[in-house]
C-alpha atoms as a PDB file:
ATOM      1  CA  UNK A   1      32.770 -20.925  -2.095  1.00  0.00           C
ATOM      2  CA  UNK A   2      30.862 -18.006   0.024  1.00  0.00           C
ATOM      3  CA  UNK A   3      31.161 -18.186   3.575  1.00  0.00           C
ATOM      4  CA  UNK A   4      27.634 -18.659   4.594  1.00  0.00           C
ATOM      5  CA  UNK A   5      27.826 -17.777   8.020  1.00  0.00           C
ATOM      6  CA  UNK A   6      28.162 -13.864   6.888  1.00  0.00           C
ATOM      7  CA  UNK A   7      25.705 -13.640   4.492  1.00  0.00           C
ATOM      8  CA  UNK A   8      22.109 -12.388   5.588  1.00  0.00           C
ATOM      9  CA  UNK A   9      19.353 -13.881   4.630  1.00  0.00           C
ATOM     10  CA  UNK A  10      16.944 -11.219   5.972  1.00  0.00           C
ATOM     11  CA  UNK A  11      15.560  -8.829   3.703  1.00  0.00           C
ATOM     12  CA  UNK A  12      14.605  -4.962   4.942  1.00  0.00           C
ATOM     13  CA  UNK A  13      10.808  -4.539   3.811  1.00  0.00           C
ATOM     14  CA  UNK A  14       9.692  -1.014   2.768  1.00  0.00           C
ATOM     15  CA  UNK A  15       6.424   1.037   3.188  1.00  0.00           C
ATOM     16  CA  UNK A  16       6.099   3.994   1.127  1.00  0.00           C
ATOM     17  CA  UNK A  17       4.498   6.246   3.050  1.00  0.00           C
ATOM     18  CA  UNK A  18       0.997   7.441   2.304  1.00  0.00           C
ATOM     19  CA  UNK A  19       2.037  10.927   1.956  1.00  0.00           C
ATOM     20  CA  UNK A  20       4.420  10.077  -1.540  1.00  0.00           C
ATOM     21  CA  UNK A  21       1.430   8.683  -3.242  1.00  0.00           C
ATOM     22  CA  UNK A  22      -0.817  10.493  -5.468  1.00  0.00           C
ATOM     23  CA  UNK A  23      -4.055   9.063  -6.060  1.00  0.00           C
ATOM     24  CA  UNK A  24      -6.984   9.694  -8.662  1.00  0.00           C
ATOM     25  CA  UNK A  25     -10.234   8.317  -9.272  1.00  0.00           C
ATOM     26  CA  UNK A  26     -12.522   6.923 -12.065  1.00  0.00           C
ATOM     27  CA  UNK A  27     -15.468   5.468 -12.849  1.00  0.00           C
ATOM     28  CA  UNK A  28     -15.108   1.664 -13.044  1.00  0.00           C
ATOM     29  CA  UNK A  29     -16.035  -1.549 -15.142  1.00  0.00           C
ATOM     30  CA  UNK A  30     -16.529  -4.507 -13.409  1.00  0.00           C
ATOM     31  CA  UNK A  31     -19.007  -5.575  -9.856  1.00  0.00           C
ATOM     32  CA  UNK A  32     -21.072  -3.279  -8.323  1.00  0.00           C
ATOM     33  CA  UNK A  33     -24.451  -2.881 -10.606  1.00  0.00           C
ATOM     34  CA  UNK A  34     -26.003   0.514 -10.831  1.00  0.00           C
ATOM     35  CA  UNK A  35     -23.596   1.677  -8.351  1.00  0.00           C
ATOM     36  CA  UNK A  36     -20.468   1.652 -11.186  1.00  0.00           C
ATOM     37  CA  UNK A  37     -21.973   4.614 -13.519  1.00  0.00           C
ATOM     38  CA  UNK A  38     -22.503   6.650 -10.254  1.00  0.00           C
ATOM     39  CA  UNK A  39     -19.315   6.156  -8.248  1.00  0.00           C
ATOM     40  CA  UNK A  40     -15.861   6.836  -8.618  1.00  0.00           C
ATOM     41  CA  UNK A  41     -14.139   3.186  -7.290  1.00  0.00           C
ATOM     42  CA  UNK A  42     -11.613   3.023  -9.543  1.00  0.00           C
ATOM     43  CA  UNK A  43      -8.020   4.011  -8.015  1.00  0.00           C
ATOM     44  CA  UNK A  44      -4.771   4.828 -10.067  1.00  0.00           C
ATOM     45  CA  UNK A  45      -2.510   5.615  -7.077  1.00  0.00           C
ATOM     46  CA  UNK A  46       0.820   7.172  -8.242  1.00  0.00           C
ATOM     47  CA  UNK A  47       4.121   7.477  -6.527  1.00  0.00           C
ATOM     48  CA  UNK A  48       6.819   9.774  -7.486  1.00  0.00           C
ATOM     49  CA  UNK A  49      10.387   7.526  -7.583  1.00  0.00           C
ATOM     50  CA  UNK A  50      12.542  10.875  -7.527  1.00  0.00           C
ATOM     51  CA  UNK A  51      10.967  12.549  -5.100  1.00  0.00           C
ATOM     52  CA  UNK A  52      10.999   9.523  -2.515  1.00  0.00           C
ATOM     53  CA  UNK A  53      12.555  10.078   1.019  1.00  0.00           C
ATOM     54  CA  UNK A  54      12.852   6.236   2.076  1.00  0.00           C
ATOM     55  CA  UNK A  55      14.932   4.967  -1.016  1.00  0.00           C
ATOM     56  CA  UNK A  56      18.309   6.257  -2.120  1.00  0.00           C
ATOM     57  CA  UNK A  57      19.700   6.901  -5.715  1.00  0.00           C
ATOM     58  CA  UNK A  58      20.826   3.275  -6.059  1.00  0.00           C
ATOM     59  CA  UNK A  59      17.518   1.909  -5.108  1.00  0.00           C
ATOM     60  CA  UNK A  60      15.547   4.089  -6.996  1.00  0.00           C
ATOM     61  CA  UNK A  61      17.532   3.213  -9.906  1.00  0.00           C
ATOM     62  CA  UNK A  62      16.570  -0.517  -9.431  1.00  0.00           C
ATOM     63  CA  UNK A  63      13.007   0.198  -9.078  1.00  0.00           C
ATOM     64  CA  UNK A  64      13.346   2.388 -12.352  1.00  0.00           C
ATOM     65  CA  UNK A  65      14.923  -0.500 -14.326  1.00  0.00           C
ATOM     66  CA  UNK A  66      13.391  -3.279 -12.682  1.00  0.00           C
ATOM     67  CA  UNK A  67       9.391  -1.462 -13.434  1.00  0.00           C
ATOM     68  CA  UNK A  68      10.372   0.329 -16.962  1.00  0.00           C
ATOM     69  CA  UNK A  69       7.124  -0.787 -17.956  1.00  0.00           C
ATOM     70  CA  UNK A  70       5.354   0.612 -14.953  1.00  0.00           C
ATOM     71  CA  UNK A  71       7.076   3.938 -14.601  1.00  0.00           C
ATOM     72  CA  UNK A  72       5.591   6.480 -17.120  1.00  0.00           C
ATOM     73  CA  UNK A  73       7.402  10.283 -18.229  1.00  0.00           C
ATOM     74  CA  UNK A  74       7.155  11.351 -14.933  1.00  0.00           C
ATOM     75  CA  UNK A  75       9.384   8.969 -12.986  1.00  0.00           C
ATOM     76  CA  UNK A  76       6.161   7.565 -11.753  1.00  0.00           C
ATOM     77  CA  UNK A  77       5.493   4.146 -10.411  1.00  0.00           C
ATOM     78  CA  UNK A  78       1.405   3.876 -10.787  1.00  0.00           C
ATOM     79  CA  UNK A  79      -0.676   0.730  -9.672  1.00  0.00           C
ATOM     80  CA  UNK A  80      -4.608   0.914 -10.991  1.00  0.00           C
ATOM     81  CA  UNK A  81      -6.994  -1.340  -9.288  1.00  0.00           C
ATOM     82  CA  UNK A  82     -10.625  -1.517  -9.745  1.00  0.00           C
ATOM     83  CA  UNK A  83     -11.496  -5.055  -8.045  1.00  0.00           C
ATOM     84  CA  UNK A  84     -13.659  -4.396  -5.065  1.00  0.00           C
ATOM     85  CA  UNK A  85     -16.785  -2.385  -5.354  1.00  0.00           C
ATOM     86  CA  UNK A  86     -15.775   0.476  -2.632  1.00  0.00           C
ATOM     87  CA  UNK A  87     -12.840   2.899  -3.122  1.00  0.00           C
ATOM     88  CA  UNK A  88     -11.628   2.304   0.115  1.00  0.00           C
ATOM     89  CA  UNK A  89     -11.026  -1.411  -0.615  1.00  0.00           C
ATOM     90  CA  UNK A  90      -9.713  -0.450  -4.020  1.00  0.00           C
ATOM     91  CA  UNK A  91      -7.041   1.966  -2.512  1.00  0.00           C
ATOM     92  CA  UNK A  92      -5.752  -0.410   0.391  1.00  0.00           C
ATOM     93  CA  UNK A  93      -4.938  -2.621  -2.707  1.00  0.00           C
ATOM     94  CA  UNK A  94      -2.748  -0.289  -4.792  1.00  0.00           C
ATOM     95  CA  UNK A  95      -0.861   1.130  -1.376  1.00  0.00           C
ATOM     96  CA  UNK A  96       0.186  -2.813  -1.362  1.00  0.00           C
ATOM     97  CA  UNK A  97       0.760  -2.921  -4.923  1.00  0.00           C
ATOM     98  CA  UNK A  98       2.748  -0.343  -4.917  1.00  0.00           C
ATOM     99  CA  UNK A  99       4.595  -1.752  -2.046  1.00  0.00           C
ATOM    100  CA  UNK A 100       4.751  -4.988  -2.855  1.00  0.00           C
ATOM    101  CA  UNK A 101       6.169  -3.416  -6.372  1.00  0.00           C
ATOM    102  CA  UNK A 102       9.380  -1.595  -5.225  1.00  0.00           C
ATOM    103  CA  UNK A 103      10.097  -4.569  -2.478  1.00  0.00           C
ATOM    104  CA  UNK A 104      10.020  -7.337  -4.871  1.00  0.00           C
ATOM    105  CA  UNK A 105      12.628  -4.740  -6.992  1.00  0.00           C
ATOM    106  CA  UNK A 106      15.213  -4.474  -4.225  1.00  0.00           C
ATOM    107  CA  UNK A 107      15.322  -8.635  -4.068  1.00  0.00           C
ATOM    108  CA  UNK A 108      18.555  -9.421  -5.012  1.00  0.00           C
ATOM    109  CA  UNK A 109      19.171 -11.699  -8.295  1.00  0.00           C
ATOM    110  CA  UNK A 110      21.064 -14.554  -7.231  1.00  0.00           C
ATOM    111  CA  UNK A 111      23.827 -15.288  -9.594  1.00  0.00           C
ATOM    112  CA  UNK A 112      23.648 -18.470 -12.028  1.00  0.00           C
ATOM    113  CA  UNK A 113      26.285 -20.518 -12.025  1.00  0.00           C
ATOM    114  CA  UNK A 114      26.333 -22.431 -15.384  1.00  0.00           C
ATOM    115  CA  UNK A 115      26.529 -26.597 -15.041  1.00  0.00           C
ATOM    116  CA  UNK A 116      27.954 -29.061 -17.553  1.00  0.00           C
ATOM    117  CA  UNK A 117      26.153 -31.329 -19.225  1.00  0.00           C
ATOM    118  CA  UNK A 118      26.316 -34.858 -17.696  1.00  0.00           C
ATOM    119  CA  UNK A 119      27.562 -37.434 -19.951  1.00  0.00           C
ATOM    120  CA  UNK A 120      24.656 -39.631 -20.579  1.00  0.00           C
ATOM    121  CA  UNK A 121      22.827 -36.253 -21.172  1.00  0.00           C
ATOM    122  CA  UNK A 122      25.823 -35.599 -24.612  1.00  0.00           C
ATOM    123  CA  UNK A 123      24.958 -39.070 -25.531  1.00  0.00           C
ATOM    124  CA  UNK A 124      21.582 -38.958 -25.476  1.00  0.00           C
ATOM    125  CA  UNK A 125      21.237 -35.847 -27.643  1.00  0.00           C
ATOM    126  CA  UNK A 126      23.957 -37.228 -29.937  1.00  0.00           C
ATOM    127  CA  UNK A 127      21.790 -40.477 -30.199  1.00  0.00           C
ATOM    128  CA  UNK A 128      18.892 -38.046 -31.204  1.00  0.00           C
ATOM    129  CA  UNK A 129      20.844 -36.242 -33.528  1.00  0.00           C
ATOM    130  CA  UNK A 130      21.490 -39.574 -35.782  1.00  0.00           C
ATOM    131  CA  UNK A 131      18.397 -40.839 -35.410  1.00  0.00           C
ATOM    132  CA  UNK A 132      16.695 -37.361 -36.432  1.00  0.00           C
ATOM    133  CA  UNK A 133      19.424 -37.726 -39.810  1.00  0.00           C
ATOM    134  CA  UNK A 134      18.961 -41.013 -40.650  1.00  0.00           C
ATOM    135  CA  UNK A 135      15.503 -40.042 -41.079  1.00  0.00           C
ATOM    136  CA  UNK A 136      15.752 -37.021 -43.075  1.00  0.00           C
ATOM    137  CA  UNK A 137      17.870 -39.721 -45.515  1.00  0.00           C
ATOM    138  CA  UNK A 138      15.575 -41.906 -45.497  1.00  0.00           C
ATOM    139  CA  UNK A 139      13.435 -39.086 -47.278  1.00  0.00           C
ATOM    140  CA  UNK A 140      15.245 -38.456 -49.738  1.00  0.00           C
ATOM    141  CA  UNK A 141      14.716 -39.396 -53.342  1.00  0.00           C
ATOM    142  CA  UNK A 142      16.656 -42.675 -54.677  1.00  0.00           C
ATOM    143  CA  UNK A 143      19.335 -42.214 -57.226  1.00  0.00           C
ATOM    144  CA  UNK A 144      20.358 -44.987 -59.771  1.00  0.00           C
END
């Protein structure tokens, strides 16, 4: 058993800075009436995984593999929000996304430890097991 007294249970939380992320803008769908065909509120912020000065290799390489589905050609980690009506609002967002996406990546996976099956569990699927066969038997056409 782990000695518990050693183990941390705090976890270091990271901010990207603002200066690693890359942002663009759109037009977009959703609230804002007239105002969405004439303003650009629609952020896709992008931050560059490589390039980073806050994580090392090892991190990064959990990021990568945790967010495969997130991280495009260019070792990019993107978030795209389009919720609130102002730009400003929209890009506060995906600096937290994008924060809250590499944090939640350096989490560590705690380890399963595999249980037995208790007894009355066995003979309760056992039980099943006949009854689910007796039944199938019971279907089946009678020979003389």
């Amino acid at each position: 058993m782990k000695n518990f007294e050693s183990m941390s249970f705090e976890r270091k939380i990271y901010k990207i800075p603002e200066d690693e992320i890359r942002f663009d803008f759109a037009r977009s769908g959703g609230p804002g009436g007239q105002n969405v065909n004439k303003r650009s509120t629609k952020v896709v912020a992008r931050w560059d995984i490589g390039a980073s000065q806050i994580f090392d290799d090892e991190q990064k390489q959990k990021i990568r593999e945790t967010w495969r589905n997130k991280v495009n050609r260019n070792d990019e980690l993107f978030a795209e929000v389009s919720e609130e009506r102002s730009q400003h609002q929209n890009r506060a967002i995906a600096i937290e996304r994008l924060n809250n996406l590499a944090n939640s990546a350096l989490i560590p996976q705690k380890e399963r430890i595999p249980t037995k099956p208790t007894k009355s569990s066995v003979e309760k699927r056992i039980e099943e097991k006949k009854k689910v066969g007796e039944k199938k038997r019971m279907r089946e056409k009678l020979r003389f």
